[in-house]
N, C-alpha and C. Protein backbone atom coordinates (compact mmCIF):
# COMPACT_ATOMS: atom_id res chain seq x y z
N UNK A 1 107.05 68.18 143.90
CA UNK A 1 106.03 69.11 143.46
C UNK A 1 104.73 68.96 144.23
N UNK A 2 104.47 67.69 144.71
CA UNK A 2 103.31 67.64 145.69
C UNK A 2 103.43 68.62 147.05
N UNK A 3 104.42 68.90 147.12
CA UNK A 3 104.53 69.87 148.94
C UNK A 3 103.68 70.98 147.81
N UNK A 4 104.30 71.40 147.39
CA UNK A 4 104.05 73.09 146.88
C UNK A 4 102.18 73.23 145.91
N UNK A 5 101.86 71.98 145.77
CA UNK A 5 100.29 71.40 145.45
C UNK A 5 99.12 71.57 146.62
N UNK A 6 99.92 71.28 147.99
CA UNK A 6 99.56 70.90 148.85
C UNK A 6 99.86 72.43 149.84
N UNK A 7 100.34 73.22 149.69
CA UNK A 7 100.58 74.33 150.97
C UNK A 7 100.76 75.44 149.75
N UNK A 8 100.89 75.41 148.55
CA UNK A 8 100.21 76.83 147.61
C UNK A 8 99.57 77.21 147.07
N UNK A 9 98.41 77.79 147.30
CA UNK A 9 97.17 78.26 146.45
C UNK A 9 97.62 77.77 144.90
N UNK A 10 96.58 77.29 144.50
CA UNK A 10 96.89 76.91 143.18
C UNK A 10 96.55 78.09 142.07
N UNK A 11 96.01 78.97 142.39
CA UNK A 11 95.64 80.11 141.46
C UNK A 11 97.25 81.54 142.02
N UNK A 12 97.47 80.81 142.77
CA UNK A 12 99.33 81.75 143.12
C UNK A 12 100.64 81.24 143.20
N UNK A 13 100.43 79.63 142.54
CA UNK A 13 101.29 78.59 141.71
C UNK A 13 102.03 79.98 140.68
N UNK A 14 101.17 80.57 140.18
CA UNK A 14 101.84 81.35 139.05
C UNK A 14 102.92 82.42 139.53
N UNK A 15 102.57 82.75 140.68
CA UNK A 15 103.76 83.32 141.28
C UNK A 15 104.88 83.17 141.21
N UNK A 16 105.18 81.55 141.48
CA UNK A 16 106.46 81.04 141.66
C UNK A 16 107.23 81.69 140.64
N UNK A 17 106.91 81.28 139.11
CA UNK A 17 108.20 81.44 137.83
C UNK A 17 108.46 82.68 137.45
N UNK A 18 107.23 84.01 138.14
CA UNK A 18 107.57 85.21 137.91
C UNK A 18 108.49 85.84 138.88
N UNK A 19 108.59 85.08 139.78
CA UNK A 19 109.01 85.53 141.08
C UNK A 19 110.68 85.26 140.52
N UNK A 20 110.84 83.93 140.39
CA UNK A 20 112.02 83.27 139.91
C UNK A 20 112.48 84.43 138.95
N UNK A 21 112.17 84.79 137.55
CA UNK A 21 112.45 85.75 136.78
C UNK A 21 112.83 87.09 137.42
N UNK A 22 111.86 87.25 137.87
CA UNK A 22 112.58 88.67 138.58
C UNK A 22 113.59 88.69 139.49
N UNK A 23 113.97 87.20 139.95
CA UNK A 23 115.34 87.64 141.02
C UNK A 23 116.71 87.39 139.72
N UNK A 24 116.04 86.64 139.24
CA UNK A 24 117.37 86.60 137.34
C UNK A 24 117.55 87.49 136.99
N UNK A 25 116.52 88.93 136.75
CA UNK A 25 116.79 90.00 136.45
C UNK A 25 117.33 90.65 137.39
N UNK A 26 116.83 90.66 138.57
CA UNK A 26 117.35 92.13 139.27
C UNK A 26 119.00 91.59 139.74
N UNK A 27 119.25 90.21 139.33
CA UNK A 27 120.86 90.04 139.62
C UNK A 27 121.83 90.29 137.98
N UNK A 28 120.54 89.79 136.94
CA UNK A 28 121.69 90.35 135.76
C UNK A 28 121.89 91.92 135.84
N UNK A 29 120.70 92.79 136.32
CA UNK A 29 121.02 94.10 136.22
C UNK A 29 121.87 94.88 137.40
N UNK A 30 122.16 94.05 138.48
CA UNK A 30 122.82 94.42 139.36
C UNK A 30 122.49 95.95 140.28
N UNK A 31 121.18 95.78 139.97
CA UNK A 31 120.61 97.32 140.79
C UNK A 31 120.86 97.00 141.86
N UNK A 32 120.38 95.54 142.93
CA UNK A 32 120.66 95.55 144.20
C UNK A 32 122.02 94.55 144.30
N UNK A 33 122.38 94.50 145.52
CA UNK A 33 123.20 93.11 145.97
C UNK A 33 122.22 91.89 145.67
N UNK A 34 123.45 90.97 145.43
CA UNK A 34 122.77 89.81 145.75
C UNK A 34 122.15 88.92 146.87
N UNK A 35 122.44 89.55 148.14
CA UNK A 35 122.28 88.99 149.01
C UNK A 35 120.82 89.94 149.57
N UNK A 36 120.00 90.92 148.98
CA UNK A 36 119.30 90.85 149.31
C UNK A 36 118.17 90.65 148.30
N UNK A 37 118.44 90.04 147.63
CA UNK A 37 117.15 89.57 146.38
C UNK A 37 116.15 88.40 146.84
N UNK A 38 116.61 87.68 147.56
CA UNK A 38 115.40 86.53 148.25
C UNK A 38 114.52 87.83 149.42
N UNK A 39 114.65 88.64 150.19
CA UNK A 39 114.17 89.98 150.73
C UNK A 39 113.43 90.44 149.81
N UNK A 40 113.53 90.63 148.65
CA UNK A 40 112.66 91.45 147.91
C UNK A 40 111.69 90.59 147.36
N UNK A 41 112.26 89.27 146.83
CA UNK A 41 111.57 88.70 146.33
C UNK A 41 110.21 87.87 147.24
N UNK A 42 110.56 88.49 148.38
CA UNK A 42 109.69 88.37 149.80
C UNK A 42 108.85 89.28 149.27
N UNK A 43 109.01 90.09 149.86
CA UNK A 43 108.51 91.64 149.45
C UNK A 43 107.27 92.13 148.43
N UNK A 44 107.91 91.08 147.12
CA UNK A 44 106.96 91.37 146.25
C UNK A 44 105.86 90.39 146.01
N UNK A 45 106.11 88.85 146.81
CA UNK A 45 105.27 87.80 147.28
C UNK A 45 104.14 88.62 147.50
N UNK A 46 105.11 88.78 149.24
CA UNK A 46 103.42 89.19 149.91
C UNK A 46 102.52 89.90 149.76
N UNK A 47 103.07 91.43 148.41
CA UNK A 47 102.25 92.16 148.46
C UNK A 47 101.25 91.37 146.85
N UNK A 48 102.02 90.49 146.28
CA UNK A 48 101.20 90.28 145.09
C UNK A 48 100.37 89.47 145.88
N UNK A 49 100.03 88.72 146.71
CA UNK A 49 99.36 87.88 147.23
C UNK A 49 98.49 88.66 147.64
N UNK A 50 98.67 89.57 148.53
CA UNK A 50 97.65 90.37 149.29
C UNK A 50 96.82 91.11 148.33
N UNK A 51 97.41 91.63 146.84
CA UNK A 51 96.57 91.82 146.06
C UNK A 51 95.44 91.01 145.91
N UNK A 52 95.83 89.76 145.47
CA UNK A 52 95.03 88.88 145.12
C UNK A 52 94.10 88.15 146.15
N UNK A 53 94.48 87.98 146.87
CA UNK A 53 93.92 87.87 149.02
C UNK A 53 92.50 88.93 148.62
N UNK A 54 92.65 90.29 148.57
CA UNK A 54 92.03 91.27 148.93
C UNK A 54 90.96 91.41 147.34
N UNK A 55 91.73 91.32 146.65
CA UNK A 55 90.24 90.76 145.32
C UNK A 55 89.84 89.87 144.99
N UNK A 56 89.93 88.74 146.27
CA UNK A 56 88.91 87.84 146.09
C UNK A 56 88.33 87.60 147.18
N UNK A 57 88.51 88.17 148.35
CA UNK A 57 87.74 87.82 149.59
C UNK A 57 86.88 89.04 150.08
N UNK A 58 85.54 88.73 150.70
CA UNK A 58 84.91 90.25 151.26
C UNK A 58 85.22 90.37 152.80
N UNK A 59 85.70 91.29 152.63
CA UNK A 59 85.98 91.15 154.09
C UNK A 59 85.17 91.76 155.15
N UNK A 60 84.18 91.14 156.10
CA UNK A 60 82.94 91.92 156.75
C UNK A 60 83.76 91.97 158.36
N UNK A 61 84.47 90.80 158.95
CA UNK A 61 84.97 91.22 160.50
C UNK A 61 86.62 91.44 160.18
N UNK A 62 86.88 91.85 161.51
CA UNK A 62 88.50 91.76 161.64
C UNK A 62 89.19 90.54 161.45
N UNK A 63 87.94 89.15 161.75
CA UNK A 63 89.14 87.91 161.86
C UNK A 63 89.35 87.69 159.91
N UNK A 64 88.14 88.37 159.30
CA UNK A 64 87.80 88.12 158.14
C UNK A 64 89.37 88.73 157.47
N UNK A 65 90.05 90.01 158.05
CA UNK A 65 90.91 90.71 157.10
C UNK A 65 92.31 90.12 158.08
N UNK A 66 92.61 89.65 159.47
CA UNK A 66 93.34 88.94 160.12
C UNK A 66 93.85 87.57 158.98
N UNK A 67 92.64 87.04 158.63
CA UNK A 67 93.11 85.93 157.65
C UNK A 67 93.21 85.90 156.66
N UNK A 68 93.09 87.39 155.88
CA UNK A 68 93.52 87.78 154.83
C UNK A 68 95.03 88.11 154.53
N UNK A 69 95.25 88.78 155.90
CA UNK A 69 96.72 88.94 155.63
C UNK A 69 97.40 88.02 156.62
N UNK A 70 97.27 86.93 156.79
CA UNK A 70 97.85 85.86 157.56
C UNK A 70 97.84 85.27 155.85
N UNK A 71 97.07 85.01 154.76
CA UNK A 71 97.24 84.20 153.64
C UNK A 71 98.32 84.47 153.32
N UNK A 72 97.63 86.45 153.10
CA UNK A 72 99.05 87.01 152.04
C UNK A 72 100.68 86.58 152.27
N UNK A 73 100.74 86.91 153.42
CA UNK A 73 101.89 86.88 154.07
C UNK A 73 102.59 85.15 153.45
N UNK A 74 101.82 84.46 154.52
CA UNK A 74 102.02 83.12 154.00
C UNK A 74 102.11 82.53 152.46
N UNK A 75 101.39 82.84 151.46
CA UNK A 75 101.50 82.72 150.52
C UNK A 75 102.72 83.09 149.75
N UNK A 76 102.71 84.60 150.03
CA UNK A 76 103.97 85.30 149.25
C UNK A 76 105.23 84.52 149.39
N UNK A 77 104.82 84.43 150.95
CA UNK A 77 106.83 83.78 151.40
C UNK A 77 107.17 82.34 151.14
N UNK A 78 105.82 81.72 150.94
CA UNK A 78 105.98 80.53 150.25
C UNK A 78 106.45 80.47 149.13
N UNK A 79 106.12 81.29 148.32
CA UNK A 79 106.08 81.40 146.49
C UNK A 79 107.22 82.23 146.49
N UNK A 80 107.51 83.30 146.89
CA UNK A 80 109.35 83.43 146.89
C UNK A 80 110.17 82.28 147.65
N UNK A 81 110.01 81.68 148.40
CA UNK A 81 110.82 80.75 148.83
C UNK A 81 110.83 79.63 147.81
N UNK A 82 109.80 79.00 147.53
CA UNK A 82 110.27 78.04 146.28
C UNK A 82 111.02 78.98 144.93
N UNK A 83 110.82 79.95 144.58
CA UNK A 83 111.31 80.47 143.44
C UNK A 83 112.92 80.63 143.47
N UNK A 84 113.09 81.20 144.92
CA UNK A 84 114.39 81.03 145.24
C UNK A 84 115.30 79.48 145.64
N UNK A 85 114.82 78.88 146.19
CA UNK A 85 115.05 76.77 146.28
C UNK A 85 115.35 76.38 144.96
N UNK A 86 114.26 76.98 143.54
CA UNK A 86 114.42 76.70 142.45
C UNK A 86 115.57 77.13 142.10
N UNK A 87 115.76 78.50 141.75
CA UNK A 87 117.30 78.60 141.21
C UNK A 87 118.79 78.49 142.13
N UNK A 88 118.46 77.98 143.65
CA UNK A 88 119.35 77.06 144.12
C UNK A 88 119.56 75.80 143.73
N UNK A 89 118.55 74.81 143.28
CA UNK A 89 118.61 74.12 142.40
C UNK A 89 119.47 73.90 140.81
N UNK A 90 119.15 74.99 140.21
CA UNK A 90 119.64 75.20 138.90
C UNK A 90 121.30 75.65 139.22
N UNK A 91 121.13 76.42 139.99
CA UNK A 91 122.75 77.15 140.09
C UNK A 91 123.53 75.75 140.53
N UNK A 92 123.26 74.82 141.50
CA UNK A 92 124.00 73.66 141.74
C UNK A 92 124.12 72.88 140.95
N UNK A 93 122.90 72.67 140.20
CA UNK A 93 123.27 71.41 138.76
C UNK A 93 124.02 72.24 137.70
N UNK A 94 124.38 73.54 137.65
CA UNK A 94 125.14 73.80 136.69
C UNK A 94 126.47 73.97 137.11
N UNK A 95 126.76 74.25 138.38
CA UNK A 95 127.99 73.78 139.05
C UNK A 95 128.75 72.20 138.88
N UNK A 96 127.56 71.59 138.93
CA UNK A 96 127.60 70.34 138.87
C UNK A 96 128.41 69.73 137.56
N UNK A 97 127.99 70.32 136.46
CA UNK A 97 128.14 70.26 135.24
C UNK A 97 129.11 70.72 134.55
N UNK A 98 129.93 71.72 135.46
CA UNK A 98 131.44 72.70 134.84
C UNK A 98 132.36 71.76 136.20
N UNK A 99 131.97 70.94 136.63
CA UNK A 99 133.14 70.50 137.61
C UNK A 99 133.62 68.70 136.42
């Protein structure tokens, strides 16, 4: 838990378990494949980040909005990537557990 302390905004920590939830849902409801739900769950990272990137920073030069969406980006794909690691996690210990 220290990596993700250490390289994720701590005010977009909250990302992670919503992020997680929504790839649980969009596979119990089977709207998309499964193989592209870590893609979306990209998807909806970066743009929740960039929300949050963009209402909290003023942005006066180009390098100012350059490193706005260098956060977003980064952020999002961080916080879907652990959300997704997480329920690779869970799906293996419950494998683990029916063997």
């Amino acid at each position: 838990m220290d990596i993700i302390k250490e390289f994720v905004r701590p005010e977009l920590v909250g990302l992670i378990p919503m992020l997680y939830l929504l790839g649980v849902g969009l596979k119990k409801t089977s709207m998309i494949s499964d193989k592209f739900i870590p893609s979306v769950l990209g998807i909806v990272g970066i743009v929740l980040a960039m929300i949050y990137t963009l209402a909290t920073v003023s942005i006066v030069t180009y390098q100012d909005a350059l490193m706005s969406v260098f956060t977003a980006l980064t952020q999002g794909i961080l916080c879907a990537g652990c959300s997704v690691y997480f329920n690779q996690l869970f799906v293996v210990q419950v494998k683990k557990e029916d063997e």
